[in-house]
N, C-alpha and C. Protein backbone atom coordinates (compact mmCIF):
# COMPACT_ATOMS: atom_id res chain seq x y z
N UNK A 1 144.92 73.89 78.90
CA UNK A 1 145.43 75.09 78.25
C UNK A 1 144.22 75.95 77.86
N UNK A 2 144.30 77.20 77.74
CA UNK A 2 143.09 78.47 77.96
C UNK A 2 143.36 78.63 76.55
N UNK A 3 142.37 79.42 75.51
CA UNK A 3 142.10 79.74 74.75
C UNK A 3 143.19 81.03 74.35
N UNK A 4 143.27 81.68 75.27
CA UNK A 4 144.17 82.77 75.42
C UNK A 4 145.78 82.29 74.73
N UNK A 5 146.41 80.97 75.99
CA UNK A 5 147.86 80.27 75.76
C UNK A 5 147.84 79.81 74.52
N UNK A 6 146.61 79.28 73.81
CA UNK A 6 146.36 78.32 72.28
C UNK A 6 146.61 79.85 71.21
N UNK A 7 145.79 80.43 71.88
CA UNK A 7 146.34 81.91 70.25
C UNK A 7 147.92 81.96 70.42
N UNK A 8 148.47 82.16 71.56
CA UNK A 8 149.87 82.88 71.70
C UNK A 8 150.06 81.75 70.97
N UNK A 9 150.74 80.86 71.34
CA UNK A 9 151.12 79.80 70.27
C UNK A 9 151.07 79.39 69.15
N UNK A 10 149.87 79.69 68.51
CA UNK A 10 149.26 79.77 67.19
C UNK A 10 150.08 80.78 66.41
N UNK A 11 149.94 81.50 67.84
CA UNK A 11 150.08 82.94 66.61
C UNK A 11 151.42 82.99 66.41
N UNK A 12 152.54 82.70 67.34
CA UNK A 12 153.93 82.73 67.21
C UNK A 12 154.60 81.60 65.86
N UNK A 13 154.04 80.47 65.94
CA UNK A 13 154.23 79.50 64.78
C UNK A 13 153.97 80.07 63.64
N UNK A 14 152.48 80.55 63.45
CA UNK A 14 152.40 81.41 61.96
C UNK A 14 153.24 82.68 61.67
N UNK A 15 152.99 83.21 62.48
CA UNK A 15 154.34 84.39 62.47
C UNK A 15 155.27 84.15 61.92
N UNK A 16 155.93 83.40 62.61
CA UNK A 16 157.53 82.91 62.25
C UNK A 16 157.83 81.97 61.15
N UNK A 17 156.46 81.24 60.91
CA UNK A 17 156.46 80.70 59.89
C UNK A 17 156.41 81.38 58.42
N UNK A 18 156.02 82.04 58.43
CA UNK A 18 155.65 83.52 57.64
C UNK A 18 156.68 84.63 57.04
N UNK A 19 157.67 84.22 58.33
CA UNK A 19 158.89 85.07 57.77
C UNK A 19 158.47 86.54 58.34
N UNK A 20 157.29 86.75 59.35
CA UNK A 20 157.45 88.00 59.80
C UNK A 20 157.74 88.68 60.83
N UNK A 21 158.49 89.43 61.53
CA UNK A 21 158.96 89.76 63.05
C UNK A 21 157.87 90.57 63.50
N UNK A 22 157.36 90.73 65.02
CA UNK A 22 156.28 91.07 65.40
C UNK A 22 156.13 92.79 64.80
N UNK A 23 156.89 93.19 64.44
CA UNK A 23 156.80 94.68 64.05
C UNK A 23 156.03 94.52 62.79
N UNK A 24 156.91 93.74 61.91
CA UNK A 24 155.78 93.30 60.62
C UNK A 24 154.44 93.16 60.38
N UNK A 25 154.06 92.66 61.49
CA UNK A 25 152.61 92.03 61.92
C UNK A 25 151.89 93.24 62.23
N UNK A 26 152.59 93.80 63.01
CA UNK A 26 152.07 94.85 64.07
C UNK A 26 151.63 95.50 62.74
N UNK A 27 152.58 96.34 62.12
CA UNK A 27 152.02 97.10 61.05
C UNK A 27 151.40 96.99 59.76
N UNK A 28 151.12 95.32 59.40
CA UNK A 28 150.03 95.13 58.76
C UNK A 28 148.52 95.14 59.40
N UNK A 29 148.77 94.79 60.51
CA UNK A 29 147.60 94.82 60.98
C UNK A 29 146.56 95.72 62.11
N UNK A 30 147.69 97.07 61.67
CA UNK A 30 147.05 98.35 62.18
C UNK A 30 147.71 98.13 64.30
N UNK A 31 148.26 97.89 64.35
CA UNK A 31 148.52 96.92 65.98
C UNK A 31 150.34 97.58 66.64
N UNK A 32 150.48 98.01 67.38
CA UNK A 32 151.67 98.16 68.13
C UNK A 32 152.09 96.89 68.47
N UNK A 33 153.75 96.95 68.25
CA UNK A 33 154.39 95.52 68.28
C UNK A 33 154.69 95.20 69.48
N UNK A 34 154.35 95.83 70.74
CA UNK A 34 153.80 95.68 71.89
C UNK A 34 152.96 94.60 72.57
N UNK A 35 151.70 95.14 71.97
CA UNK A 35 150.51 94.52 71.59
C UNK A 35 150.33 93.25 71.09
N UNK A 36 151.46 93.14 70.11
CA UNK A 36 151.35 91.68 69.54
C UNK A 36 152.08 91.04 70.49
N UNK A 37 153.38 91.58 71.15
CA UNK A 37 154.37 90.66 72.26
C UNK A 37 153.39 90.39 73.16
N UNK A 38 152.52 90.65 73.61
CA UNK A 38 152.06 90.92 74.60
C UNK A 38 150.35 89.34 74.40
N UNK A 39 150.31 89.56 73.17
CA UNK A 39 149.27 88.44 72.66
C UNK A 39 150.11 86.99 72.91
N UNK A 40 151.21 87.54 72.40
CA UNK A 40 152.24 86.20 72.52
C UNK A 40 152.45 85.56 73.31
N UNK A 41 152.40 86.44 74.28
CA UNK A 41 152.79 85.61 75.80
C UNK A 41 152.00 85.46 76.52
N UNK A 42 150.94 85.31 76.07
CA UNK A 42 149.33 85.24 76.31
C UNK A 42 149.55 85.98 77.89
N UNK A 43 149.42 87.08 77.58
CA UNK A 43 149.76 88.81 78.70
C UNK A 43 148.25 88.91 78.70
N UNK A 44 147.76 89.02 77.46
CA UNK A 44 146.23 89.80 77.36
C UNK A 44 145.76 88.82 76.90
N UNK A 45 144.42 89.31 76.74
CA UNK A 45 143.17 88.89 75.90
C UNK A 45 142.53 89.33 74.37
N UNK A 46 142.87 89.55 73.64
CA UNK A 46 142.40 89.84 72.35
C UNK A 46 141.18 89.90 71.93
N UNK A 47 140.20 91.35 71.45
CA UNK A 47 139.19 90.85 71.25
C UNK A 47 138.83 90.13 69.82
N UNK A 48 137.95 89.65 69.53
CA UNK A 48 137.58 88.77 68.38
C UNK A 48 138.35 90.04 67.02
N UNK A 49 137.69 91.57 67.12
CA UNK A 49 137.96 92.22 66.29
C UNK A 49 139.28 92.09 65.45
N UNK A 50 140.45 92.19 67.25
CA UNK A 50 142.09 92.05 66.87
C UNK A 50 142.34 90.74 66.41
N UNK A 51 141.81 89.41 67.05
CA UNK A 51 141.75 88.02 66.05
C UNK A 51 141.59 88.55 64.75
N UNK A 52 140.44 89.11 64.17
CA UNK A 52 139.72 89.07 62.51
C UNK A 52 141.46 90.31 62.18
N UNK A 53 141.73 91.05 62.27
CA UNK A 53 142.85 91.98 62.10
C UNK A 53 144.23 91.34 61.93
N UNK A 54 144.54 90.27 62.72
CA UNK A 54 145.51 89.53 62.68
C UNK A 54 145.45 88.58 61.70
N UNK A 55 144.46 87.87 61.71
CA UNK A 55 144.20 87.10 60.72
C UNK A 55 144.27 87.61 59.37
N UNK A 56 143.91 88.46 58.70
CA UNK A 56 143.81 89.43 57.94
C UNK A 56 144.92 89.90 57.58
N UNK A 57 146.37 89.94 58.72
CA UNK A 57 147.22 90.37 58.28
C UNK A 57 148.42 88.93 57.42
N UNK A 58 148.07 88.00 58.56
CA UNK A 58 148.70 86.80 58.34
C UNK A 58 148.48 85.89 57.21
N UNK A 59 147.13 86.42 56.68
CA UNK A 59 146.37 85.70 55.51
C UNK A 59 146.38 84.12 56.00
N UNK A 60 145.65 84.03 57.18
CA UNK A 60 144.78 82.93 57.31
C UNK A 60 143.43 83.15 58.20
N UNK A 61 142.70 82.02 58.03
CA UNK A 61 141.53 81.98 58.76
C UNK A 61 141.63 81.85 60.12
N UNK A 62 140.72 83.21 60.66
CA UNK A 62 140.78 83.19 62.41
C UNK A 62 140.46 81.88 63.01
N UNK A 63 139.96 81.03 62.63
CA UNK A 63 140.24 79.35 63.28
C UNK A 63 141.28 79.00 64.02
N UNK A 64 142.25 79.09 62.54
CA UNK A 64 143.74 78.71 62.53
C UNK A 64 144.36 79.20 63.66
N UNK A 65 144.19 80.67 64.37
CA UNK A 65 144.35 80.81 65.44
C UNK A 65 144.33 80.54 67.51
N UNK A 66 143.17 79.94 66.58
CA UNK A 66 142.95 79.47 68.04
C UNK A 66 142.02 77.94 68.25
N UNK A 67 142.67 77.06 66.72
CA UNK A 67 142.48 75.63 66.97
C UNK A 67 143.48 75.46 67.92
N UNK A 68 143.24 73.94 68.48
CA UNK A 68 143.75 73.59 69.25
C UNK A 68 144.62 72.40 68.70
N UNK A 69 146.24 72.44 68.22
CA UNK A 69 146.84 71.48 67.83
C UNK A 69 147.31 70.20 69.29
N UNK A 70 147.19 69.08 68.76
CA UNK A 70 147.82 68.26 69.35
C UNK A 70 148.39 67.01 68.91
């Protein structure tokens, strides 16, 4: 699994864990809810910046994003 598939995943668990729908996200963290669908389904690549932005919005550490659970 790519670094890329480990954020989407990451990021969909905290999300939802969170209680927030990608629009939520999107607009805490300056981001079109596009953009975030699009992280999700590991579509794109994110740069570190949009990691630190997301993170930021989610109130956790960019780690958390893209450890690798197993």
């Amino acid at each position: 699994m790519d670094l890329k598939e480990v954020f989407a995943i990451n990021l969909r668990q905290i999300r939802t864990s969170s209680g927030l729908t990608q629009e939520e996200l999107a607009e805490r963290a300056g981001l079109s809810a596009r953009y975030i669908g699009s992280i999700e389904r590991a579509d794109v690549s994110a740069s570190v910046t949009v990691l630190g932005r997301i993170a930021d919005a989610l109130g956790v550490e960019p780690q958390m994003l893209v450890r690798l659970n197993r």
